[in-house]
N, C-alpha and C. Protein backbone atom coordinates (compact mmCIF):
# COMPACT_ATOMS: atom_id res chain seq x y z
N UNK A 1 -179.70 80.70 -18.31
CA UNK A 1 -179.14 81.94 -17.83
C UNK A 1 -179.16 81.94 -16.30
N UNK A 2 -178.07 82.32 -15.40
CA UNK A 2 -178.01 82.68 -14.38
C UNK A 2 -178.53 83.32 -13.68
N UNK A 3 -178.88 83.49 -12.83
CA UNK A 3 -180.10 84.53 -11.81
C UNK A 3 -178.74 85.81 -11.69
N UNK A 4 -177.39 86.40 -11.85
CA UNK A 4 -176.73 86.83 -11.68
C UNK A 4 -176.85 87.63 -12.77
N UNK A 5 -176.81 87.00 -14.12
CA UNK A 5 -176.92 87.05 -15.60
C UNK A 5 -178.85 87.87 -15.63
N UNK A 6 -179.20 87.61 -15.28
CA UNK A 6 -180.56 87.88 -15.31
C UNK A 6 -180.77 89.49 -14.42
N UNK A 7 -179.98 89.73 -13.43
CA UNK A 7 -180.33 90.57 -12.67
C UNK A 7 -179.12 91.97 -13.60
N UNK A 8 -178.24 91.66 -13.72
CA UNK A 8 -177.10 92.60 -14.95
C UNK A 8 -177.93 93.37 -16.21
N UNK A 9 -179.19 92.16 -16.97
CA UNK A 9 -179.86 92.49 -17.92
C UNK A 9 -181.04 93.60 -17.64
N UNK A 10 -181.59 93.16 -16.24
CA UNK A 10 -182.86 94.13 -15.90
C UNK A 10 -182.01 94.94 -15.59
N UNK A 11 -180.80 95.27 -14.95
CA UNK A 11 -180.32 96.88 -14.31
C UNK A 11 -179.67 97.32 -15.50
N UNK A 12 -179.17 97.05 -16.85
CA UNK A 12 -178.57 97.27 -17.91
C UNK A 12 -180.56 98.18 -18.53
N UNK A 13 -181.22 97.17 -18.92
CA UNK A 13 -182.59 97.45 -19.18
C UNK A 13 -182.66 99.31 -18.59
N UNK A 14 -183.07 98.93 -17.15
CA UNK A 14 -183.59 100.25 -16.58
C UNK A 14 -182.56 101.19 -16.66
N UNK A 15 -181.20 101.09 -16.61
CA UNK A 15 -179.93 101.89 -17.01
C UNK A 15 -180.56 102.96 -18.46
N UNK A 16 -180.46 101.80 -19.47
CA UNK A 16 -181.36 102.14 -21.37
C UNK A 16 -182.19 103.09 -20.61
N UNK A 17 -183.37 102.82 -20.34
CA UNK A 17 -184.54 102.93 -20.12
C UNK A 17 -184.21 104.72 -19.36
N UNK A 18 -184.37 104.55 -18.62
CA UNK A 18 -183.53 105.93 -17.54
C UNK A 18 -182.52 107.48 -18.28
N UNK A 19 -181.80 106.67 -19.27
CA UNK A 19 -180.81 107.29 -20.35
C UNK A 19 -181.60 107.88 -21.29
N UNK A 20 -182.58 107.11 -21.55
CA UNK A 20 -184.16 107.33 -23.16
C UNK A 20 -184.56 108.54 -22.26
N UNK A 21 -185.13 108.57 -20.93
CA UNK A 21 -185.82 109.40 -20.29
C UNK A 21 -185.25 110.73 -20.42
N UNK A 22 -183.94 110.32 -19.95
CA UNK A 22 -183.17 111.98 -19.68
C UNK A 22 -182.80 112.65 -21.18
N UNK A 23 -183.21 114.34 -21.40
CA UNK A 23 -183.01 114.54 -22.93
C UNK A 23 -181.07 115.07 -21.78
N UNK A 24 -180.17 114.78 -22.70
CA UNK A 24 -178.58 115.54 -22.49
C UNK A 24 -178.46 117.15 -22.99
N UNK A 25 -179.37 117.71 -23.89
CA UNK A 25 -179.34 118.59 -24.05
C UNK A 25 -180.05 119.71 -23.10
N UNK A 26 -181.21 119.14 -22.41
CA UNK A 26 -181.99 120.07 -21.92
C UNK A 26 -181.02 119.79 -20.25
N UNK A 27 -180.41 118.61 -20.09
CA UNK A 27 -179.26 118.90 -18.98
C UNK A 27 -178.08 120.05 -19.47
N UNK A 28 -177.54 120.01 -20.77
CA UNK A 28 -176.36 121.06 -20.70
C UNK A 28 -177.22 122.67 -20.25
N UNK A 29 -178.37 122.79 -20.82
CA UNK A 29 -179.30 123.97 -20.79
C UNK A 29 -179.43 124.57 -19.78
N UNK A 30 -179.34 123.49 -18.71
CA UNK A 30 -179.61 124.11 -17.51
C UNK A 30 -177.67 124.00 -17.24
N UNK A 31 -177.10 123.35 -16.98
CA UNK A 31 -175.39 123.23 -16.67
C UNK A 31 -174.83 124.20 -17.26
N UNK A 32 -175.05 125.09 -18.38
CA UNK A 32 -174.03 125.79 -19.37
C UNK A 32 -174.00 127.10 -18.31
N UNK A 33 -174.94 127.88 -17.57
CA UNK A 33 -175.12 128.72 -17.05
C UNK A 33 -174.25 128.88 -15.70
N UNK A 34 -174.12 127.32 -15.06
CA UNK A 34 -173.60 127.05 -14.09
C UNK A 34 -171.79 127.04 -14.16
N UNK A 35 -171.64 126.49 -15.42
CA UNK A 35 -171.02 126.12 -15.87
C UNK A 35 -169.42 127.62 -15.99
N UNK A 36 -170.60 128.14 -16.80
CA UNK A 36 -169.91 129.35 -17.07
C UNK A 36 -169.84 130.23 -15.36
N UNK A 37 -170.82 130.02 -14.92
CA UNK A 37 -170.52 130.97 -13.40
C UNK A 37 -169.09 130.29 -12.77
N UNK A 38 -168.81 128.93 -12.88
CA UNK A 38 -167.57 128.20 -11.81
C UNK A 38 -166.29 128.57 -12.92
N UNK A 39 -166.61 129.07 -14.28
CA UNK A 39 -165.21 129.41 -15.06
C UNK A 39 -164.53 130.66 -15.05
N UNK A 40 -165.61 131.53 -14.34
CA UNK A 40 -165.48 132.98 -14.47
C UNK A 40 -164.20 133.38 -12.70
N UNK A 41 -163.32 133.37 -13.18
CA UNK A 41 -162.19 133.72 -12.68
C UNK A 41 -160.86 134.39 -13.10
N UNK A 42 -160.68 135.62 -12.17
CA UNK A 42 -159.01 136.61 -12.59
C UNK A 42 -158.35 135.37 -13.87
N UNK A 43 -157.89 134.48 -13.14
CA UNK A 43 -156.70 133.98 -13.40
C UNK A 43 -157.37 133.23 -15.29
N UNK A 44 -158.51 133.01 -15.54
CA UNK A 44 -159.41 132.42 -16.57
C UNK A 44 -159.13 134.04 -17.63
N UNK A 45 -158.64 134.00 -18.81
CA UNK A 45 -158.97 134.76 -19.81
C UNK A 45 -160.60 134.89 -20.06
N UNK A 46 -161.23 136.03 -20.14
CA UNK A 46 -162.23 135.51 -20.65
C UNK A 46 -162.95 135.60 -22.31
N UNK A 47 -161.85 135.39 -22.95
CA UNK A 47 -161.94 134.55 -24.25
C UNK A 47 -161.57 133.43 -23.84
N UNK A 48 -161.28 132.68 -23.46
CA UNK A 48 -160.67 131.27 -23.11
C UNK A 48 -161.76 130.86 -22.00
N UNK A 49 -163.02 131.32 -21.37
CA UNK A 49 -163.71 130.59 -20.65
C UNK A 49 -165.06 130.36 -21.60
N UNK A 50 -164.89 130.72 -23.04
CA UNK A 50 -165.85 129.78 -23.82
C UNK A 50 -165.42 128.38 -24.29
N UNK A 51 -164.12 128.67 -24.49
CA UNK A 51 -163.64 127.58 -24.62
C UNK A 51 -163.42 126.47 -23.74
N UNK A 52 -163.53 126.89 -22.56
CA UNK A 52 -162.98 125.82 -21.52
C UNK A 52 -164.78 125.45 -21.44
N UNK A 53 -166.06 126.51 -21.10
CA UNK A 53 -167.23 125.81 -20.96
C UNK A 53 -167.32 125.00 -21.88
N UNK A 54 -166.90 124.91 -23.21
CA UNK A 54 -167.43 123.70 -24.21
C UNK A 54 -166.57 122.29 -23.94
N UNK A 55 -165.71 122.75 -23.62
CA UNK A 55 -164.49 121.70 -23.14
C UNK A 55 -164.96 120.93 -21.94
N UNK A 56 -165.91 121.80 -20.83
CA UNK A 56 -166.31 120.89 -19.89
C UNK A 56 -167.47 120.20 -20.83
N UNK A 57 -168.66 120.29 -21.23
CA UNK A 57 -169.56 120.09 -21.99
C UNK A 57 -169.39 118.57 -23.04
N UNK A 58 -168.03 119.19 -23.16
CA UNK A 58 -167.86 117.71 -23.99
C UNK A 58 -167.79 116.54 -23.46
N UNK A 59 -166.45 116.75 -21.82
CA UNK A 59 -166.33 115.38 -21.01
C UNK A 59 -167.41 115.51 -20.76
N UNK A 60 -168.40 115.74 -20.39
CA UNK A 60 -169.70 115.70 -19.96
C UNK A 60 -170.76 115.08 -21.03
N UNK A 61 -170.44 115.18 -22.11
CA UNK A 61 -171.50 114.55 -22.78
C UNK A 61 -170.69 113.13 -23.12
N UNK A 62 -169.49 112.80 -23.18
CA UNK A 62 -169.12 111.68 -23.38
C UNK A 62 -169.15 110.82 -21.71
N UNK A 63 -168.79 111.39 -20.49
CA UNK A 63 -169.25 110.96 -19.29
C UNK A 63 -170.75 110.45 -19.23
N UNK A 64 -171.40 111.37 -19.56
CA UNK A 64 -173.05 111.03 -19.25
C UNK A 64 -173.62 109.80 -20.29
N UNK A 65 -172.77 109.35 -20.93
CA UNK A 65 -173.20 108.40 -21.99
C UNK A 65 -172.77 106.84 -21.10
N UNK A 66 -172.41 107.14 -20.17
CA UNK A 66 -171.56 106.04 -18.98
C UNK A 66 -172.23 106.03 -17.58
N UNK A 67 -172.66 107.59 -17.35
CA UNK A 67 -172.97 107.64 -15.64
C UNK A 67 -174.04 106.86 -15.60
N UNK A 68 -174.26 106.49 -14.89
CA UNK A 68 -175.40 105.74 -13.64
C UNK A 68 -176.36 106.72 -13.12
N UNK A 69 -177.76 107.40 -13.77
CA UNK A 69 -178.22 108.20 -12.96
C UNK A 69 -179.25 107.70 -11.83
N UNK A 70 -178.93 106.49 -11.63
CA UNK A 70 -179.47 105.56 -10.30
C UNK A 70 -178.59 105.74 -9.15
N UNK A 71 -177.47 106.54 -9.24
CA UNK A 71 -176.34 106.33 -8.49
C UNK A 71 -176.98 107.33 -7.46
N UNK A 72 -175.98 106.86 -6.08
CA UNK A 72 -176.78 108.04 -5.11
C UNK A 72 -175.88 109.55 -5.34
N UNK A 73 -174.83 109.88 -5.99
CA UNK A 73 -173.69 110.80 -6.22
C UNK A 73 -174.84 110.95 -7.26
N UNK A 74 -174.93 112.87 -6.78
CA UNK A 74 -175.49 113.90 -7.58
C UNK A 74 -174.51 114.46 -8.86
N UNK A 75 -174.94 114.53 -10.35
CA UNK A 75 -174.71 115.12 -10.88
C UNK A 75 -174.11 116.17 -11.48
N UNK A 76 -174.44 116.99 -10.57
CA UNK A 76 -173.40 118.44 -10.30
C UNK A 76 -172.27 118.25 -8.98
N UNK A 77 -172.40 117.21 -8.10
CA UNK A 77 -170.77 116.65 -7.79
C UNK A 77 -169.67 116.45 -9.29
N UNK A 78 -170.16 115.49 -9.90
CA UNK A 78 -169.32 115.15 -10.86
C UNK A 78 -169.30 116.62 -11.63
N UNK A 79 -170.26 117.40 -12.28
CA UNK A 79 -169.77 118.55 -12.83
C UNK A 79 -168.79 119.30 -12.26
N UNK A 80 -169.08 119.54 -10.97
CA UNK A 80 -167.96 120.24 -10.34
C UNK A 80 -166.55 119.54 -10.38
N UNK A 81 -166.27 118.25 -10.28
CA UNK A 81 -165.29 117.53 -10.58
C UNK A 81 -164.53 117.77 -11.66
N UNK A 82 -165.57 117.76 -13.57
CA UNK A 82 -164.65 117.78 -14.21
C UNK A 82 -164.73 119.40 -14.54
N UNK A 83 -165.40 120.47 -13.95
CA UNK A 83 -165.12 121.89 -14.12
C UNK A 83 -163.62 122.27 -13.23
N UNK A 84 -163.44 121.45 -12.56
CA UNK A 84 -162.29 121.66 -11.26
C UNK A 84 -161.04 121.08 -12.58
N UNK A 85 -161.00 119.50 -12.90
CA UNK A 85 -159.55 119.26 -13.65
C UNK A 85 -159.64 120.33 -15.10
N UNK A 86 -160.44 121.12 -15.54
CA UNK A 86 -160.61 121.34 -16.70
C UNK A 86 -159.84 123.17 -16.30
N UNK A 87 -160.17 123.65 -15.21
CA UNK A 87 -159.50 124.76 -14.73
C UNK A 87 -158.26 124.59 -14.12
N UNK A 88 -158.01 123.36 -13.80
CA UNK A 88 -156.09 122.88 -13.35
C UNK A 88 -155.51 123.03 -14.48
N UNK A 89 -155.63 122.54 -15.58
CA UNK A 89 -155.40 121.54 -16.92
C UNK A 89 -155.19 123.13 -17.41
N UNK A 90 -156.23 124.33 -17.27
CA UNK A 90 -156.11 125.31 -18.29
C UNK A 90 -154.44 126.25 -17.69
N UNK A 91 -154.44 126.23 -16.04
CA UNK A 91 -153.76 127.12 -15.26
C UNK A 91 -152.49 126.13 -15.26
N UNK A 92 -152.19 124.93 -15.20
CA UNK A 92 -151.00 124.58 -15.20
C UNK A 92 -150.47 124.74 -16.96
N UNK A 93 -150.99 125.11 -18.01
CA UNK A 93 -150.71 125.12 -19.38
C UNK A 93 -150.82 126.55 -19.23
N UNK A 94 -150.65 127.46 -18.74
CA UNK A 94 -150.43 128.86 -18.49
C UNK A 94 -149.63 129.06 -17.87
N UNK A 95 -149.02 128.50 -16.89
CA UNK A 95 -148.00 128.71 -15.95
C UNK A 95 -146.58 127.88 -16.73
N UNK A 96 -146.93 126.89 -17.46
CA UNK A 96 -146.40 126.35 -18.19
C UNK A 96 -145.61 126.91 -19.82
N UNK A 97 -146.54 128.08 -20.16
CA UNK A 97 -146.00 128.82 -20.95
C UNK A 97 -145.55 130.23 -20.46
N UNK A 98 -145.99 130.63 -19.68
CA UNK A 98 -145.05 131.79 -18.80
C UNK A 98 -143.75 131.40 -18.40
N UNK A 99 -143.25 129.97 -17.78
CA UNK A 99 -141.96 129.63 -17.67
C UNK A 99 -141.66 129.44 -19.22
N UNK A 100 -142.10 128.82 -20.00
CA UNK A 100 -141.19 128.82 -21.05
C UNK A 100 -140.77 130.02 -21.83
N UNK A 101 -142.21 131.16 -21.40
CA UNK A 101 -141.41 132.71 -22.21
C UNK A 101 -140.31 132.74 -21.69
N UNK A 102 -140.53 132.97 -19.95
CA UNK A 102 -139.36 133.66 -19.43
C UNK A 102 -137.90 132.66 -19.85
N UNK A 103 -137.88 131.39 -19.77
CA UNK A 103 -137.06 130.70 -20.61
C UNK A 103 -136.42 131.41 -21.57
N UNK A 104 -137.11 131.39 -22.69
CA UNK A 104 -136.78 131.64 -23.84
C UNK A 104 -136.17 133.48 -24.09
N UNK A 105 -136.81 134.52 -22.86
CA UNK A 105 -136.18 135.71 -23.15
C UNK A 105 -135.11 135.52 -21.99
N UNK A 106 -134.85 134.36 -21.03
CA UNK A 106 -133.41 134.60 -20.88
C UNK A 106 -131.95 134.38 -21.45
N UNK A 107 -132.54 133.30 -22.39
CA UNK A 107 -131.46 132.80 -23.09
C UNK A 107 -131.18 133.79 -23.81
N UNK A 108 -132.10 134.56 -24.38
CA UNK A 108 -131.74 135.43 -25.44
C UNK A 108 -130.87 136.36 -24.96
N UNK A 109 -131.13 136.80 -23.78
CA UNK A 109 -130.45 137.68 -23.22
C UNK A 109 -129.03 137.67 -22.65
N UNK A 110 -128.89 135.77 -22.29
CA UNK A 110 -127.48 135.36 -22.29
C UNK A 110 -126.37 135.44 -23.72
N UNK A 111 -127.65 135.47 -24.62
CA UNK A 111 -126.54 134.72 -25.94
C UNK A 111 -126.63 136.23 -26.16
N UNK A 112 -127.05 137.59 -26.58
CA UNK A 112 -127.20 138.89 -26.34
C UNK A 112 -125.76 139.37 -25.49
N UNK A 113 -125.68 139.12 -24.05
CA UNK A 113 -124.94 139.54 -23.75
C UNK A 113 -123.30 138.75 -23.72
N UNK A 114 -123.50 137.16 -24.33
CA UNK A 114 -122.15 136.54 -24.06
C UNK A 114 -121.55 136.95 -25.76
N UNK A 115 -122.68 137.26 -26.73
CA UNK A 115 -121.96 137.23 -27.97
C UNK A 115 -121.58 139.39 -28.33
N UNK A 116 -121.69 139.77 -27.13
CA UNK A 116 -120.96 141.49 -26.88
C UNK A 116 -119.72 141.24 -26.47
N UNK A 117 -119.71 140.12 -25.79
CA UNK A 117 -118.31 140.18 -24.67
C UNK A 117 -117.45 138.91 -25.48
N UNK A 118 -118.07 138.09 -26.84
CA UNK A 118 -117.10 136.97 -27.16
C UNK A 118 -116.18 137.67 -28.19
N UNK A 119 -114.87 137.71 -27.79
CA UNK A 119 -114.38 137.76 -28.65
C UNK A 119 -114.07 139.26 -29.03
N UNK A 120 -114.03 140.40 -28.48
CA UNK A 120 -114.28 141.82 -29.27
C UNK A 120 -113.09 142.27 -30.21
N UNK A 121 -111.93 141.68 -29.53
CA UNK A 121 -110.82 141.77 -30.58
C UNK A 121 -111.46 141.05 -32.02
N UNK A 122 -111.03 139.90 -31.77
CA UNK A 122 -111.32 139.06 -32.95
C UNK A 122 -112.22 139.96 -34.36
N UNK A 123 -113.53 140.36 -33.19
CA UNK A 123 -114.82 140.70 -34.43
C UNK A 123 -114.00 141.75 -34.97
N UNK A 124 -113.13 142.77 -34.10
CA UNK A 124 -112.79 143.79 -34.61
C UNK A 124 -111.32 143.76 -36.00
N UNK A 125 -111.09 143.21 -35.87
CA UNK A 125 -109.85 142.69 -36.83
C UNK A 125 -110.79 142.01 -37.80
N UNK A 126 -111.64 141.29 -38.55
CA UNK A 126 -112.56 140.48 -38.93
C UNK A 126 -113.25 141.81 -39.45
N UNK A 127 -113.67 142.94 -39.00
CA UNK A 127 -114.72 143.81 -39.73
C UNK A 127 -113.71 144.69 -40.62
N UNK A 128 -112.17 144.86 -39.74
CA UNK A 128 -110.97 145.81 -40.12
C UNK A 128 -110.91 144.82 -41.74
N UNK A 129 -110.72 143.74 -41.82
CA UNK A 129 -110.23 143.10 -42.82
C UNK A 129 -111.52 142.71 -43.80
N UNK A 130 -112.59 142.87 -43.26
CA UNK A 130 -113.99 142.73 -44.50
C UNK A 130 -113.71 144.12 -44.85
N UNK A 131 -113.75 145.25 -43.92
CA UNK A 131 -113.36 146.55 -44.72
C UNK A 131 -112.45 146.92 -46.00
N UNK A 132 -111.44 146.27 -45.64
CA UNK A 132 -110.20 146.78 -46.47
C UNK A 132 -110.76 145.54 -48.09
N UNK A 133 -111.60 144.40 -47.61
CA UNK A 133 -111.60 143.84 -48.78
C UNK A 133 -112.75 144.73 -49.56
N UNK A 134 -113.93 145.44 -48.90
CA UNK A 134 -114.38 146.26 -49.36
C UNK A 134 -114.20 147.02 -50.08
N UNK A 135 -113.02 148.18 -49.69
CA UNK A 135 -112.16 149.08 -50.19
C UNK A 135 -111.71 148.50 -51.79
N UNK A 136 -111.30 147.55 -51.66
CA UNK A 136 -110.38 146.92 -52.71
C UNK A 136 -111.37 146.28 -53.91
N UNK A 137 -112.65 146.11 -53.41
CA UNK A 137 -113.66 145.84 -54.96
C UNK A 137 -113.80 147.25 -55.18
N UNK A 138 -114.34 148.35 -54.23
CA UNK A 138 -115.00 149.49 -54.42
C UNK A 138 -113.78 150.19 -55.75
N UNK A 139 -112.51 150.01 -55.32
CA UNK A 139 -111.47 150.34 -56.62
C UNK A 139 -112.09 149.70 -57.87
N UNK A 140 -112.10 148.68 -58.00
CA UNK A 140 -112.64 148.11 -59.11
C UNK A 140 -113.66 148.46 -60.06
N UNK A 141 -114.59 149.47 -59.27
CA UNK A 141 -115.93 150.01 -60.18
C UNK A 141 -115.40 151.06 -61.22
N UNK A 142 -116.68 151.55 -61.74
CA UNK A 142 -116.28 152.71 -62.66
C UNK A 142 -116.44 153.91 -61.58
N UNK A 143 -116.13 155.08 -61.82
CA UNK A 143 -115.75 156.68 -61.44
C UNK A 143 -117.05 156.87 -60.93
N UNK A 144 -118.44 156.50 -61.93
CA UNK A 144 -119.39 156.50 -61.59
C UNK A 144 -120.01 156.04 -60.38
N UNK A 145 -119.87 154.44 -60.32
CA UNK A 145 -119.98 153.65 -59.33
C UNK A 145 -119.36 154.07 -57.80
N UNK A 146 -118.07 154.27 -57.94
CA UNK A 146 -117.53 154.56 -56.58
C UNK A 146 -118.18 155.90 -56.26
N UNK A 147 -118.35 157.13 -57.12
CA UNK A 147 -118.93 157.99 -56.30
C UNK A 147 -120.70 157.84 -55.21
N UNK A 148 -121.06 157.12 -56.50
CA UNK A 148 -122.57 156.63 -55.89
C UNK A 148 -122.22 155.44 -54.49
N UNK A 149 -121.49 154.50 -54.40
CA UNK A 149 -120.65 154.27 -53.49
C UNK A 149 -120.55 154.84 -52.06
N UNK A 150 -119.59 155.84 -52.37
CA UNK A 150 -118.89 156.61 -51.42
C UNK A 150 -119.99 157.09 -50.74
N UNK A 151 -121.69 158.01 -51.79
CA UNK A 151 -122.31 158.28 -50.64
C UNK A 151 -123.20 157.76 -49.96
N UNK A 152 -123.41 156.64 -50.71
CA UNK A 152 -124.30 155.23 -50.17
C UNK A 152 -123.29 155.08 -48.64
N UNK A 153 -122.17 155.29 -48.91
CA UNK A 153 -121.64 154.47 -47.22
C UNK A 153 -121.75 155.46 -46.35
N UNK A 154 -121.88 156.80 -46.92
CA UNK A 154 -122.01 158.01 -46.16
C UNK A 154 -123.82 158.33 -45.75
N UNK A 155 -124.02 157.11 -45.88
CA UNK A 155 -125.68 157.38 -45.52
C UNK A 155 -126.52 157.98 -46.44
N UNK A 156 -125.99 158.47 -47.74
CA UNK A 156 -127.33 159.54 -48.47
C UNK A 156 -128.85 158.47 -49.26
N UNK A 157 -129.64 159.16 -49.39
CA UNK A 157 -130.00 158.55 -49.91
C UNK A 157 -130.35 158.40 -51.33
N UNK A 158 -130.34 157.23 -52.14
CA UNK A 158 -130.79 157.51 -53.98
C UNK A 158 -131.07 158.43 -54.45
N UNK A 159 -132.40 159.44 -53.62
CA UNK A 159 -132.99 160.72 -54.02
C UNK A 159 -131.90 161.87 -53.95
N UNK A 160 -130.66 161.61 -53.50
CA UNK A 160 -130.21 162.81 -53.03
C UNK A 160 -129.03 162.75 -53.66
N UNK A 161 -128.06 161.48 -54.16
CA UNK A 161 -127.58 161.36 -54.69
C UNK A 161 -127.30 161.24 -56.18
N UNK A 162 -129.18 161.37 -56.84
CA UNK A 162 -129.03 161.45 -57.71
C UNK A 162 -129.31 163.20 -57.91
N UNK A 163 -129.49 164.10 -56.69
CA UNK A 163 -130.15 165.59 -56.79
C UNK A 163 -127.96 165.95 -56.79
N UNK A 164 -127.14 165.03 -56.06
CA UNK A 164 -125.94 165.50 -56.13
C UNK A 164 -125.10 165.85 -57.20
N UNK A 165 -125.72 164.40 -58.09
CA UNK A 165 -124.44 164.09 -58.92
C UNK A 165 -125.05 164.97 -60.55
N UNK A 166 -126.41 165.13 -60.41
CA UNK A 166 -126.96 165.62 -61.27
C UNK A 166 -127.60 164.80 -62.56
N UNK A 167 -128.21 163.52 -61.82
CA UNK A 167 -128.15 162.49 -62.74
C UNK A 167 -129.72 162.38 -62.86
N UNK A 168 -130.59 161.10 -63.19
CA UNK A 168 -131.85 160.29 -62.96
C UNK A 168 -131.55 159.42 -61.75
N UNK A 169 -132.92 159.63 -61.18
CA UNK A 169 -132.64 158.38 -59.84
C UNK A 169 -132.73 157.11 -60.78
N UNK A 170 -133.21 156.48 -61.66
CA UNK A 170 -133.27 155.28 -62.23
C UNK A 170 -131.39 154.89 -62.59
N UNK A 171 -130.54 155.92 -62.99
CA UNK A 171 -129.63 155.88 -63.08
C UNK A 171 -128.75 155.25 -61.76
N UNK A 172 -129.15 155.88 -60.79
CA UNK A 172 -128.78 155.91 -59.48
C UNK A 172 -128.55 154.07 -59.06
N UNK A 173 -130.09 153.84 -59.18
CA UNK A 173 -130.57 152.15 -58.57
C UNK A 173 -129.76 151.63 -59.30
N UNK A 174 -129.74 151.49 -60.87
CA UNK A 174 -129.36 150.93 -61.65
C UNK A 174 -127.42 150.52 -61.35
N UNK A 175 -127.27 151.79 -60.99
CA UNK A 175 -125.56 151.14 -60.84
C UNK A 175 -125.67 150.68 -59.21
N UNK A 176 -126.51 150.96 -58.60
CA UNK A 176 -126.13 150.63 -57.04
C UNK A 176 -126.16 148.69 -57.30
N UNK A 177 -127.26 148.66 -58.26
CA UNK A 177 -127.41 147.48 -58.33
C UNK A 177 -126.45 146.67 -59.45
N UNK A 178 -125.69 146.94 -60.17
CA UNK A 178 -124.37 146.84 -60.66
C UNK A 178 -123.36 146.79 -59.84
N UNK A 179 -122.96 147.73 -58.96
CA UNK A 179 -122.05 147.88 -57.51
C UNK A 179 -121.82 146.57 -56.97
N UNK A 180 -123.58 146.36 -56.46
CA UNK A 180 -123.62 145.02 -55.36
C UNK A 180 -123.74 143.64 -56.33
N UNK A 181 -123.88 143.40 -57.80
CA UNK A 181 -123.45 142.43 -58.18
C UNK A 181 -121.99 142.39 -58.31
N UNK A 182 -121.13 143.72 -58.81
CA UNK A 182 -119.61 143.24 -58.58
C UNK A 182 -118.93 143.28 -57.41
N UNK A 183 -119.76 143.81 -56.61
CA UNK A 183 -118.94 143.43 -55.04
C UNK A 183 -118.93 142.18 -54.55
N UNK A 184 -120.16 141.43 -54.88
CA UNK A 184 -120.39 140.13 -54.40
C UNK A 184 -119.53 139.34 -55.31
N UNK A 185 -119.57 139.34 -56.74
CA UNK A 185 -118.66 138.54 -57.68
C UNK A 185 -117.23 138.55 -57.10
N UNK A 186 -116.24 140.00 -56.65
CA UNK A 186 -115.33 140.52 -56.40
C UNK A 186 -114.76 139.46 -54.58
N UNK A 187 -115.95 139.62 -53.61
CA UNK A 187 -115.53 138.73 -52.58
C UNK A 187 -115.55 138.05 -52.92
N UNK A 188 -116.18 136.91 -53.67
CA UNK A 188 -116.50 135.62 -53.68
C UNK A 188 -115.03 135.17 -53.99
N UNK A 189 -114.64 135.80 -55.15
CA UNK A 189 -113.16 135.50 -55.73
C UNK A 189 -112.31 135.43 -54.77
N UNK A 190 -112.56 136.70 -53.97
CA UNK A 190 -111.49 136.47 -52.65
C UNK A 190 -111.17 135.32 -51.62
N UNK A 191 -112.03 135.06 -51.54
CA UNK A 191 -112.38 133.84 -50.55
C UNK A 191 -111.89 132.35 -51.52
């Protein structure tokens, strides 16, 4: 073995040795406190700064399974290090979904206002002619049907139409729901 090889093994050794010494838990014990004081900021939710302290905690316990505590760089340098990318990381993924709301409620607001202005003739000839095909199943029902019909389009409601016509509300549902199977049978044909 090499005197090079030999000197890697004793600083690997006292590295072990040094690592056995330190408990990681009774370090987070004292760090969690600290920890939480450098997270506590406006811009930090604070439901989201438990989460981010465990989040530092973790690079930290997978870091400390690596650091060098022979090194002359203190400890809480590096904490502050990964408490610093761990509060970038949270604020650029916040700023990151604030542009994408506002994204997403402008489009809406384009397709909102381009689908008022596409076309208004068109839709209007298109509702004129679903109407009239309307009209033309609504003939098709029984005497019954079209009256329950007529005040269904006039806004009333079941309860009132059946207090009109002098009927049962079960009567009422029952043909509304007869109505809208032959209306639908009735377009379909059309088309």
């Amino acid at each position: 073995m090499t005197k090079h090889h030999l000197n890697q093994n004793v600083t690997s050794t006292k590295h072990t040795a040094i690592r056995q010494s330190i408990n990681i838990p009774d370090i987070f014990n004292v760090l969690t406190p600290m920890i939480r004081k450098r997270l506590y900021h406006f811009s930090i939710h604070p439901n989201d700064q438990a989460d981010l302290c465990q989040e530092v905690l973790i690079k930290l316990y997978y870091a400390f399974k690596k650091f060098d505590f022979t090194d002359a760089t203190p400890i809480e340098h590096y904490v502050n290090r990964v408490i610093k990318n761990v509060k970038n990381d949270y604020i650029r993924k916040k700023l990151y979904g604030y542009e994408r709301q506002s994204m997403l409620i402008n489009e809406f607001i384009v397709d909102y206002e381009y689908s008022k202005t596409n076309y208004p003739l068109d839709k209007y000839i298109l509702s004129l002619e679903a109407g009239t095909q309307l009209q033309q199943g609504i003939m098709k029902l029984t005497t019954l049907e079209q009256s329950i019909m007529s005040y269904l389009l006039n806004d009333y409601k079941p309860k009132e139409i059946a207090g009109i016509l002098n009927i049962r509300i079960k009567v009422v549902y029952n043909a509304i729901h007869r109505c809208k199977m032959k209306l639908r049978r009735f377009l379909e044909n059309e088309e």
